[in-house]
Protein backbone atom coordinates (compact mmCIF):
# COMPACT_ATOMS: atom_id res chain seq x y z
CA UNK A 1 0.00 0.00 0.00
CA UNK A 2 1.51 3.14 -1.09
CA UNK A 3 2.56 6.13 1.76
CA UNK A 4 -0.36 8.81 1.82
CA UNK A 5 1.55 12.16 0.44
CA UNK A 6 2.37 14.45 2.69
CA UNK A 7 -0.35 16.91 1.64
CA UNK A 8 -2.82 14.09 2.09
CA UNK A 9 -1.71 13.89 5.54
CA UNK A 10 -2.30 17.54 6.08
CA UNK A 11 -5.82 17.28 4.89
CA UNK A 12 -6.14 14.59 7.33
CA UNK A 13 -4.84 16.75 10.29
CA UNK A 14 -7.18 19.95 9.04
CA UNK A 15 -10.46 17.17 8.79
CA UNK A 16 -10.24 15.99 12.17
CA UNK A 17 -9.36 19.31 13.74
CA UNK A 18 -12.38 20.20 12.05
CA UNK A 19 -14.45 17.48 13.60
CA UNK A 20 -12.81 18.21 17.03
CA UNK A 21 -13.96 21.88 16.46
CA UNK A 22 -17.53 21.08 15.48
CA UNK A 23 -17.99 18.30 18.39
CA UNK A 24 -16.54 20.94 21.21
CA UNK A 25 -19.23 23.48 19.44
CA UNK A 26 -21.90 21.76 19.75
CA UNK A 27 -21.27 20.32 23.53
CA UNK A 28 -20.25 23.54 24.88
CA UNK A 29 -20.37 26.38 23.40
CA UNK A 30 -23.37 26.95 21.11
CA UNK A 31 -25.06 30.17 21.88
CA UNK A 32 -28.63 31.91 20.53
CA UNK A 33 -28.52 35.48 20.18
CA UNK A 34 -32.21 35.93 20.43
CA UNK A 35 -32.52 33.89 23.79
CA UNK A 36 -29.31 33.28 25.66
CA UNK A 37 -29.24 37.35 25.99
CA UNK A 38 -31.00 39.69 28.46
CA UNK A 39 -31.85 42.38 25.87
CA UNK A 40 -34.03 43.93 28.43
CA UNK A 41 -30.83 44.62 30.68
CA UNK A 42 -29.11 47.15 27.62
CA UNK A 43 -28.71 50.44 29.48
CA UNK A 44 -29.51 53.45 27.68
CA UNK A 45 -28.07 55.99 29.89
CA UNK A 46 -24.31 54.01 29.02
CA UNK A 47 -21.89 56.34 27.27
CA UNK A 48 -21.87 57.19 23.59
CA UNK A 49 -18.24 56.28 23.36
CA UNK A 50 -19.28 52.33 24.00
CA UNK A 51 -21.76 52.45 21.33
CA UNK A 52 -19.39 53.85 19.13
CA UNK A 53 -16.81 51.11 19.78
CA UNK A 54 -19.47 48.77 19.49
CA UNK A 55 -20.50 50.11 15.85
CA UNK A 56 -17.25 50.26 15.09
CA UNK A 57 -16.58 46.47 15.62
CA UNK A 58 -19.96 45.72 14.19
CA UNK A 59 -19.14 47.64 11.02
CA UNK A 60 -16.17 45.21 10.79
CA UNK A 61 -18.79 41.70 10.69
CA UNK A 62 -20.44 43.70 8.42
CA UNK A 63 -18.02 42.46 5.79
CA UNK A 64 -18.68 39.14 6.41
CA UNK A 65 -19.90 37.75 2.65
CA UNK A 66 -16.93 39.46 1.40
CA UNK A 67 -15.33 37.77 4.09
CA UNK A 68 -16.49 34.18 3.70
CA UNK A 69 -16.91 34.12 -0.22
CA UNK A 70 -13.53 35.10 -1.16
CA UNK A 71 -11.61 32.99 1.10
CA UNK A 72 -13.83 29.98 0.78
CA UNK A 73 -12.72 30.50 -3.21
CA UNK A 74 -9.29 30.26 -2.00
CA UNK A 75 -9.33 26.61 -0.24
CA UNK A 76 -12.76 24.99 -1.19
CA UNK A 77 -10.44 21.92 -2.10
CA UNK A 78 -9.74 21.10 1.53
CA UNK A 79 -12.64 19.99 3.10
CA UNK A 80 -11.58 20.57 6.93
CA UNK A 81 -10.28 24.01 6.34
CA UNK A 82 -13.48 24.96 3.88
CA UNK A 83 -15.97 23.58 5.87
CA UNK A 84 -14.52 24.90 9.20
CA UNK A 85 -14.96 28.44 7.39
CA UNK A 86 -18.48 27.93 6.46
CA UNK A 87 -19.22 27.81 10.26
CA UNK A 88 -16.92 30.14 11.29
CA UNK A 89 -18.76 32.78 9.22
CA UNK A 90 -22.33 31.12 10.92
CA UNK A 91 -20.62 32.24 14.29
CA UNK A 92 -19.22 35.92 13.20
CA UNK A 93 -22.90 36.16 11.64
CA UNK A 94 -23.92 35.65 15.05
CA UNK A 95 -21.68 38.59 16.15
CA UNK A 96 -22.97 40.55 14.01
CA UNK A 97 -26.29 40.29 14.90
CA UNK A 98 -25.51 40.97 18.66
CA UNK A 99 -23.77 44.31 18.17
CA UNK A 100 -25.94 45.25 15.78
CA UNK A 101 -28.56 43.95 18.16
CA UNK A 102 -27.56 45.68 21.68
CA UNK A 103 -27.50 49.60 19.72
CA UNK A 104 -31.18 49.28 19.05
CA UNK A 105 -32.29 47.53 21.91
CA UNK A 106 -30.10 50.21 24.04
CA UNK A 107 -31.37 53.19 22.21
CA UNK A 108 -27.93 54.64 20.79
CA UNK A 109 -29.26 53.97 17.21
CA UNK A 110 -32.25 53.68 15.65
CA UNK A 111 -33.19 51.50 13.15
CA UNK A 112 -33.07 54.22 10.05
CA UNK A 113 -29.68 55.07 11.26
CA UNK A 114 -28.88 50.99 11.42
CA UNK A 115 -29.91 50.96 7.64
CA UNK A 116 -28.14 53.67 6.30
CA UNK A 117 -24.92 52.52 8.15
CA UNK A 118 -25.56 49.39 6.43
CA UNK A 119 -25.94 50.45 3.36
CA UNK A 120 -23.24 53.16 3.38
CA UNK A 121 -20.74 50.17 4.36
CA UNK A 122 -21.72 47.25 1.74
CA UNK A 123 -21.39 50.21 -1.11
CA UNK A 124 -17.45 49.13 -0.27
CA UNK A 125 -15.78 45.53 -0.85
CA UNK A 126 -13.27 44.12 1.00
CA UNK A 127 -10.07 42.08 -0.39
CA UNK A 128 -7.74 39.43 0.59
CA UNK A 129 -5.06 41.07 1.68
CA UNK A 130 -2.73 38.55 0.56
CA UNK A 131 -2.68 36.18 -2.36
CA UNK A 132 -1.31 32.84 -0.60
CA UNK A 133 -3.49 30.11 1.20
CA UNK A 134 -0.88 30.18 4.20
CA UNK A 135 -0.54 33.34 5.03
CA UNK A 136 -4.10 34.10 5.19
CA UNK A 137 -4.23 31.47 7.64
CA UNK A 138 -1.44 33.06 9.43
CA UNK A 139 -3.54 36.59 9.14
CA UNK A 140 -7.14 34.99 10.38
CA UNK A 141 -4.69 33.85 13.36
CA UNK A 142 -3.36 37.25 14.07
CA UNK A 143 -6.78 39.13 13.80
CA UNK A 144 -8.65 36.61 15.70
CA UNK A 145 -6.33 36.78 19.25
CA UNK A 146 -6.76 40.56 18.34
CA UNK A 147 -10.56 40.59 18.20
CA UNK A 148 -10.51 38.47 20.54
CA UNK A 149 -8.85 40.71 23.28
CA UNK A 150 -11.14 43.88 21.52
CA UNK A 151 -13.90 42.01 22.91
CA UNK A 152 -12.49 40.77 26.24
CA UNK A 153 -11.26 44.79 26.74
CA UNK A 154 -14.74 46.14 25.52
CA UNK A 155 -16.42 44.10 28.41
CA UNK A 156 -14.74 45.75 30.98
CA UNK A 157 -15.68 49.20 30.17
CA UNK A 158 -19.19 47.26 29.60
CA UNK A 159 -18.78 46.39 32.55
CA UNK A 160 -18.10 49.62 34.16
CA UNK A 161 -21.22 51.32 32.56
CA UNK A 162 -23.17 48.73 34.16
CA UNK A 163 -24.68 46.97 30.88
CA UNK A 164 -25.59 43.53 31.59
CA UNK A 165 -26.87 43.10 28.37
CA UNK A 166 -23.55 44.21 26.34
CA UNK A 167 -21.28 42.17 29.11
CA UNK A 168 -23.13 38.96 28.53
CA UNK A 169 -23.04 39.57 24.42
CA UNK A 170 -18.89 40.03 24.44
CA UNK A 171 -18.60 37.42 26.46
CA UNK A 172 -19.82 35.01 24.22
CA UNK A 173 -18.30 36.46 21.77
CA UNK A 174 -15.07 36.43 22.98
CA UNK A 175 -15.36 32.99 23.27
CA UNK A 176 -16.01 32.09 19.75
CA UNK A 177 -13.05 34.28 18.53
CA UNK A 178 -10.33 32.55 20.56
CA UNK A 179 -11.94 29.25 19.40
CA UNK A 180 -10.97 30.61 16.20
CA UNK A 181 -7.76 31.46 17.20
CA UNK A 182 -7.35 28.11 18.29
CA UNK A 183 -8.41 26.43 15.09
CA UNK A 184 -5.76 28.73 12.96
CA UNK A 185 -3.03 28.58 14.96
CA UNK A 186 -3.12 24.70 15.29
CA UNK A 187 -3.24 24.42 11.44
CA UNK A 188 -0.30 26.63 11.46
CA UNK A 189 1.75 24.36 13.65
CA UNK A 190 1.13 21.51 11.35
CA UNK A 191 2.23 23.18 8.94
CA UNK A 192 5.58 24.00 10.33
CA UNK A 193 5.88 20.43 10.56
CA UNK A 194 6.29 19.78 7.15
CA UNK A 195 7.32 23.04 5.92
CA UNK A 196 8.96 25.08 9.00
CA UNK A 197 10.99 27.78 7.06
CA UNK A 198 8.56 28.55 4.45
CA UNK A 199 5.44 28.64 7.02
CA UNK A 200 7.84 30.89 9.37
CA UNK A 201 8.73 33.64 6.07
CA UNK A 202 4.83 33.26 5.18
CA UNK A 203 4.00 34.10 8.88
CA UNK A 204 7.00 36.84 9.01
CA UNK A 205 5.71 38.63 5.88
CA UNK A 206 2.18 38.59 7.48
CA UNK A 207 2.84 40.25 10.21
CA UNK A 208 5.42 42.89 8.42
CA UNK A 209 2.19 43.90 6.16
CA UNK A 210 -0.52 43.40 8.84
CA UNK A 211 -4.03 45.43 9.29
CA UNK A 212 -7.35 45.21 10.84
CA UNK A 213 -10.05 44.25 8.29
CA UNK A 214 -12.56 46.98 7.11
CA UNK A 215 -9.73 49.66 8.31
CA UNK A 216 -9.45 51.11 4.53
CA UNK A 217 -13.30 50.45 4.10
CA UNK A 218 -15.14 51.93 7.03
CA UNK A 219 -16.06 55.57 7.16
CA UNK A 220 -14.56 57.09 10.01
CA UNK A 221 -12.25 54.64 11.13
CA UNK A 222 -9.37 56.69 11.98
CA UNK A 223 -11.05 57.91 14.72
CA UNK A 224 -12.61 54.97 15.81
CA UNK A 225 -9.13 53.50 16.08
CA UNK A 226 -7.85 56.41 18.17
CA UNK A 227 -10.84 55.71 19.87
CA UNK A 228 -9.95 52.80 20.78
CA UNK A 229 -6.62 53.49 21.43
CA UNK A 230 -7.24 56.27 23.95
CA UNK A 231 -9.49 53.64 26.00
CA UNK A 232 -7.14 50.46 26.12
CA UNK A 233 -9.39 48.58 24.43
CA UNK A 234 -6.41 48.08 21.52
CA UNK A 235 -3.90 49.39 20.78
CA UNK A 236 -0.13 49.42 19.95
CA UNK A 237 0.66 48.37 23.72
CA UNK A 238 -1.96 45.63 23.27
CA UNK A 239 -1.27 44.73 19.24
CA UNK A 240 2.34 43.54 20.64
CA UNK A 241 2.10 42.47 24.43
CA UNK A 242 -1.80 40.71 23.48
CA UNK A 243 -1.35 39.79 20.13
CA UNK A 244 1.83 39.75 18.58
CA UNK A 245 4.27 38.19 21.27
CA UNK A 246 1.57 35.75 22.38
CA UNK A 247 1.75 34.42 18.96
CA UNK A 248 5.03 33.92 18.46
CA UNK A 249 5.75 32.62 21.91
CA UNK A 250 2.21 29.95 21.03
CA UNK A 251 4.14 28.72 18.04
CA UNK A 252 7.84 28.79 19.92
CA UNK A 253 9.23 30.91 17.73
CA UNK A 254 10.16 33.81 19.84
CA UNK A 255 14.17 33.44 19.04
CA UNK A 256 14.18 31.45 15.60
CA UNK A 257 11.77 34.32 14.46
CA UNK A 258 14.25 37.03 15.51
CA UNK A 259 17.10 35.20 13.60
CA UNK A 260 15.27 35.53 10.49
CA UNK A 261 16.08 39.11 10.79
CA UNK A 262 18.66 40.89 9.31
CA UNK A 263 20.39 43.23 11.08
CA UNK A 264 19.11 46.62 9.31
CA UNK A 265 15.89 44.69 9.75
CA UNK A 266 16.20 44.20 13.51
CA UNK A 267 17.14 47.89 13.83
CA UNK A 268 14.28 48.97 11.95
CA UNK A 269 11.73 46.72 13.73
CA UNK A 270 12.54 48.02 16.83
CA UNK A 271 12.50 51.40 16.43
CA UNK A 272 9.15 51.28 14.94
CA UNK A 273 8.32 49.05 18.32
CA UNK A 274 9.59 51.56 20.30
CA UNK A 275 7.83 54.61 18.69
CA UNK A 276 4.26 52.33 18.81
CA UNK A 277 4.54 52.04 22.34
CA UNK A 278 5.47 55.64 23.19
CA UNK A 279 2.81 56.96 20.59
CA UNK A 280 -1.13 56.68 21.32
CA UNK A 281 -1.59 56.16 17.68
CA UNK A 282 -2.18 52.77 16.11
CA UNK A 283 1.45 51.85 14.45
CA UNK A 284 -1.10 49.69 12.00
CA UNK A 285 -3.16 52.91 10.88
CA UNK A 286 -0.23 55.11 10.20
CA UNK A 287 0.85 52.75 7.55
CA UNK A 288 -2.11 52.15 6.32
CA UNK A 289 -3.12 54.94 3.82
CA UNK A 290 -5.94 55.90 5.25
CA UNK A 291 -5.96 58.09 8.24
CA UNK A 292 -7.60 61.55 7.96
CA UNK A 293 -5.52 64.62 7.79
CA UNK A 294 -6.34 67.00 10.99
CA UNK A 295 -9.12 69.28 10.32
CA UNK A 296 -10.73 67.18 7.33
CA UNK A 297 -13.00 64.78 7.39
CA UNK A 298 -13.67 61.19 6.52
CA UNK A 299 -13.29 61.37 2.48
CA UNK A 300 -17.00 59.79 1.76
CA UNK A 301 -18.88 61.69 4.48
CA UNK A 302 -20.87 63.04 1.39
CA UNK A 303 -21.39 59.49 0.24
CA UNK A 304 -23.00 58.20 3.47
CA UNK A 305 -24.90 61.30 3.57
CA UNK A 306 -26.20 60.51 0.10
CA UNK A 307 -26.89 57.02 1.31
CA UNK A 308 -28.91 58.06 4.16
CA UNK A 309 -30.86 60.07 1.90
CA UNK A 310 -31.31 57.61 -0.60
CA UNK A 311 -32.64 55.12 2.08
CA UNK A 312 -35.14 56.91 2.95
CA UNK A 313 -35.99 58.18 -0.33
CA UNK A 314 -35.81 54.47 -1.43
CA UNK A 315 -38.67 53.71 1.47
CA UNK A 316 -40.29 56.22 0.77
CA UNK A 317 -41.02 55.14 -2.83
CA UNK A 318 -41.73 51.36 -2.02
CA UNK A 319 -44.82 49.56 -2.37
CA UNK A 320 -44.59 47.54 0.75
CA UNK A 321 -45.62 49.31 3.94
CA UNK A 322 -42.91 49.83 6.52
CA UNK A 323 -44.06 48.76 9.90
CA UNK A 324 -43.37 51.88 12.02
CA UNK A 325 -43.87 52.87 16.02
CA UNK A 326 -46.56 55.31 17.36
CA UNK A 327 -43.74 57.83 16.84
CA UNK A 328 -43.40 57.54 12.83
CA UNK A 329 -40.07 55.82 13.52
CA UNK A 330 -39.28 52.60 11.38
CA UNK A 331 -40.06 49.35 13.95
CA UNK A 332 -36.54 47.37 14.47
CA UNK A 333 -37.24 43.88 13.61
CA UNK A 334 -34.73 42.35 15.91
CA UNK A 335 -36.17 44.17 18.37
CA UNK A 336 -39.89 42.78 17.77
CA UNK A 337 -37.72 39.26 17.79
CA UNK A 338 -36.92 39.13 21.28
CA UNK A 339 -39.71 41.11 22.79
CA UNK A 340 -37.84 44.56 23.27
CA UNK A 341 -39.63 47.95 23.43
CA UNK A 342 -38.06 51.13 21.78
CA UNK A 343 -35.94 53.04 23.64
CA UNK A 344 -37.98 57.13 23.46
CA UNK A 345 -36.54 58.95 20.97
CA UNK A 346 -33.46 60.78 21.05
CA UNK A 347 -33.35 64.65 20.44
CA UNK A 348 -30.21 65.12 19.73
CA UNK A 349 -28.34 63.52 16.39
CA UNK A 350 -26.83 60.54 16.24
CA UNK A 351 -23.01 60.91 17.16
CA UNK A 352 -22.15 57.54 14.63
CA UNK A 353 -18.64 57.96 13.58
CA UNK A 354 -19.95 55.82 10.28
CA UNK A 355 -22.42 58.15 9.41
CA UNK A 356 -21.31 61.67 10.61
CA UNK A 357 -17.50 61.41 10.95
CA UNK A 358 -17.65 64.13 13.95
CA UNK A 359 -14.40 65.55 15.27
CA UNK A 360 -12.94 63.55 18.04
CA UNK A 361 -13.67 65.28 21.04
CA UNK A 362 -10.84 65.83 23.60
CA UNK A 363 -13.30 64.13 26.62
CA UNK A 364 -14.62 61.18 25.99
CA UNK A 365 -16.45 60.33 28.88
CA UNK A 366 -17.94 57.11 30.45
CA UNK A 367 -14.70 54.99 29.75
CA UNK A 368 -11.39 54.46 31.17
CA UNK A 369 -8.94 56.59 30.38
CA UNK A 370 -11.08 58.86 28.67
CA UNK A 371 -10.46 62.10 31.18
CA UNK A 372 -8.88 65.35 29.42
CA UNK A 373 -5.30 64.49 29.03
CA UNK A 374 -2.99 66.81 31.65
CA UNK A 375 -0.24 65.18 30.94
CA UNK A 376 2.21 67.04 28.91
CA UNK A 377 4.27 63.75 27.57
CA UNK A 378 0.32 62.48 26.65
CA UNK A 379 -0.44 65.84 24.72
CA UNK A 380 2.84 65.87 23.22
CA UNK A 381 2.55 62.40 21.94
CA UNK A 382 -0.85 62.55 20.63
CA UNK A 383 0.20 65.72 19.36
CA UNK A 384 3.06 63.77 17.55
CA UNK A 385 0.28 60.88 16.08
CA UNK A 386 -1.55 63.90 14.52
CA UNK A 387 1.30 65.18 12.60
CA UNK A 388 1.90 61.53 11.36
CA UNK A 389 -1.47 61.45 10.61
CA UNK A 390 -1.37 64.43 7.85
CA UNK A 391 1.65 62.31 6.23
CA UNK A 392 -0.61 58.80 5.57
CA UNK A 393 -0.54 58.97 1.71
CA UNK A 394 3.24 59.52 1.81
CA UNK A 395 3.50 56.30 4.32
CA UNK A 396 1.01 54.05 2.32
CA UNK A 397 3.11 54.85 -0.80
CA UNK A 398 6.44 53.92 1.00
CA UNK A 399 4.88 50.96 2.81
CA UNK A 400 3.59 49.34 -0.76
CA UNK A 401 6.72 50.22 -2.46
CA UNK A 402 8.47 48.66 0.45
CA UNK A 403 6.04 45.44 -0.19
CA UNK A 404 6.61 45.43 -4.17
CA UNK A 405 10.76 45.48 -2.95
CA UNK A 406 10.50 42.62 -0.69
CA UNK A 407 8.39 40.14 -2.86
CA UNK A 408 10.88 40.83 -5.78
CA UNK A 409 13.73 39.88 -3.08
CA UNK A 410 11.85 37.14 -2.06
CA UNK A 411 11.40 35.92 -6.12
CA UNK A 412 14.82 36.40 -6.36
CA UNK A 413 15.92 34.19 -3.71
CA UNK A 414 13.61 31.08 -4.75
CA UNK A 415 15.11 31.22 -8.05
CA UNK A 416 18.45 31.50 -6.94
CA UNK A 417 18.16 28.92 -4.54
CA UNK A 418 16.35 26.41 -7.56
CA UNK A 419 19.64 27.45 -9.54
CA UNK A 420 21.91 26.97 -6.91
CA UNK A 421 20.02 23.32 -5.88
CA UNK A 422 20.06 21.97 -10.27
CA UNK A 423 24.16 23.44 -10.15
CA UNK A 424 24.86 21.23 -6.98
CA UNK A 425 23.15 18.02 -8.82
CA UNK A 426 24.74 18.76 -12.16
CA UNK A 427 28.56 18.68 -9.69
């Protein structure tokens, strides 16, 4: 009987992790949104600055058929990877719903607002942002331990505003995403097994060219990040004591990792490091392109504005009647799921970072950290992550050219190594 192939072994390992996954789910962890939830608990007095982390994470699910339907293209030949994804995106569906869920139920949006955001973000598509099997494995690893610790780092301010309701929802949620984690980084182990040095440069070139999903998509995410930042929900303190270390140390590859390194790399790696930690600025956003110069605003601020307007013109037009409350608002229908009145209707205007883009205000209140800075090193560094801020397009420009550089390198060295390998069996 012949010796199953070494990638017929791998599909082996990634079918039963697969069935280990799906066996766990079902015993332990399965959740229902509409039931396992006290929506009635969602306090509407909690700050505006947790519902607009909380729309800012939700805007991220929102991508989720983008999500699902690209990468499922990439590996719908192995069954235990493929099929794992088509229930991971059942469980980030389930996220999705939830956030989406606890803003209506605890008043900070309504559902008008909840249909123009949705609209305004699904008029954008999101794209791998890398071309290779493995190292979008290695990403979904990376950005699952960081939503992960989002979530876990959003309950405690959750917590702290006295919201049952959104402390039970991140809860479970956090458990699903480091289930995730889980799932990934085990299939990147096995993978090291067989291919060690090409896994470790796939996992290396990840992490050099690494950001959050939806960052260049979602309206107003610049200041969502800072946002977030400025609470220590995540940041660049978190992104490398939470996320990246923890990785590396998961897969034991703490030293070998560092070896990889040249020295002009080293150097460079950790003075960028260095300056993450000391600024209160994402070191993922400021190489990303996409941050908004101080003083200006989102660039398609007038595109969601059109969209909200379109929405309702849109209803407004329709044949089929709109359900609505006593108050001519449009009736939520999650919230007629689980049995959930209104919340009265706000006065003043929604303060959505999606769909206004409003200044960032210098208080943020209701969250930790969040008191007007009188610190002079604080002002002086956030000072600092504004005037990196106006520079973006220059950084995004450097950063790809820097990426087109280092996959010619990396072209290079295969072939030379091919030509070196056919000269050493021709000797």
């Amino acid at each position: 009987m012949p010796k199953p192939s070494a990638q017929a072994r791998l599909e082996d390992f990634f079918y039963r992790e697969l069935l280990k996954y799906l066996y766990l789910a079902e015993k332990k962890r399965r959740w229902n949104q509409f039931t396992d939830i006290p929506w009635r608990d969602a306090n509407p007095d909690s700050a505006e600055t947790l519902a607009q982390c909380v729309e800012t994470f939700c805007a991220v699910e929102m991508y989720l058929p983008d999500f699902t339907s690209k990468l499922l293209t990439m590996i719908r030949r192995s069954r235990g990877r493929a099929w794992f994804h088509i229930n991971w995106g059942y469980e980030e569906s389930k996220h999705s719903l939830t956030l989406e869920g606890w803003l209506l139920a605890s008043g900070h949006r309504t559902e008008e607002e909840r249909e123009a955001v949705e609209a305004a973000l699904l008029g954008q598509e999101w794209e791998l942002p890398f071309d290779h099997p493995r190292q979008m494995v290695c990403y979904t690893m990376i950005q699952e331990l960081a939503t992960f610790w989002n979530y876990r780092n959003l309950e405690k301010i959750a917590a702290q505003e006295k919201d049952h309701c959104l402390v039970t929802a991140l809860r479970l949620i956090s458990v699903d995403e480091r289930v995730h984690y889980n799932f990934f980084r085990n299939v990147v182990k096995e993978w090291m097994k067989w291919d060690e040095r090409g896994t470790i440069e796939d996992l290396k070139y990840v992490f050099d060219n690494f950001t959050m999903p939806g960052n260049s998509q979602i309206p107003g995410y610049d200041e969502a990040a800072r946002i977030l930042a400025k609470t220590g929900i995540y940041g660049p303190r978190e992104y490398i004591k939470l996320v990246k270390m923890p990785v590396l140390e998961d897969l034991k590859l703490t030293k070998d990792f560092l070896k990889m390194e040249s020295d002009e790399e080293k150097a460079r790696r950790l003075e960028e490091e260095k300056a993450a930690l000391e600024a209160s600025v994402e070191k993922i956003q400021l190489g990303n392109g996409h941050a908004v110069a101080k003083g200006e605003k989102p660039f398609n601020s007038h595109a969601l504005t059109q969209a909200l307007e379109n929405t309702r013109r849109q209803k407004k037009e329709s044949r089929h009647q709109i359900p609505r409350y006593e108050n001519g608002g449009v009736r939520s229908a999650f919230l007629d799921m689980v049995g959930v009145d209104e919340q009265p209707q706000r006065d003043e205007p929604s303060r959505s970072l999606i769909l206004s883009a409003s200044e960032l205000e210098a208080k943020l209140p209701g969250s930790r950290g969040m008191e007007k800075l009188n610190n002079a090193l604080d002002q002086r560094l956030l000072a600092i992550g504004d005037e990196l801020s106006n520079n973006a397009e220059e950084l995004r420009a450097e950063r790809e050219q820097i990426r087109r550089e280092r996959a010619a390198i990396r072209s290079n060295r295969v072939k030379n190594d091919r030509l070196m390998k056919k000269y050493n069996e021709e000797q």
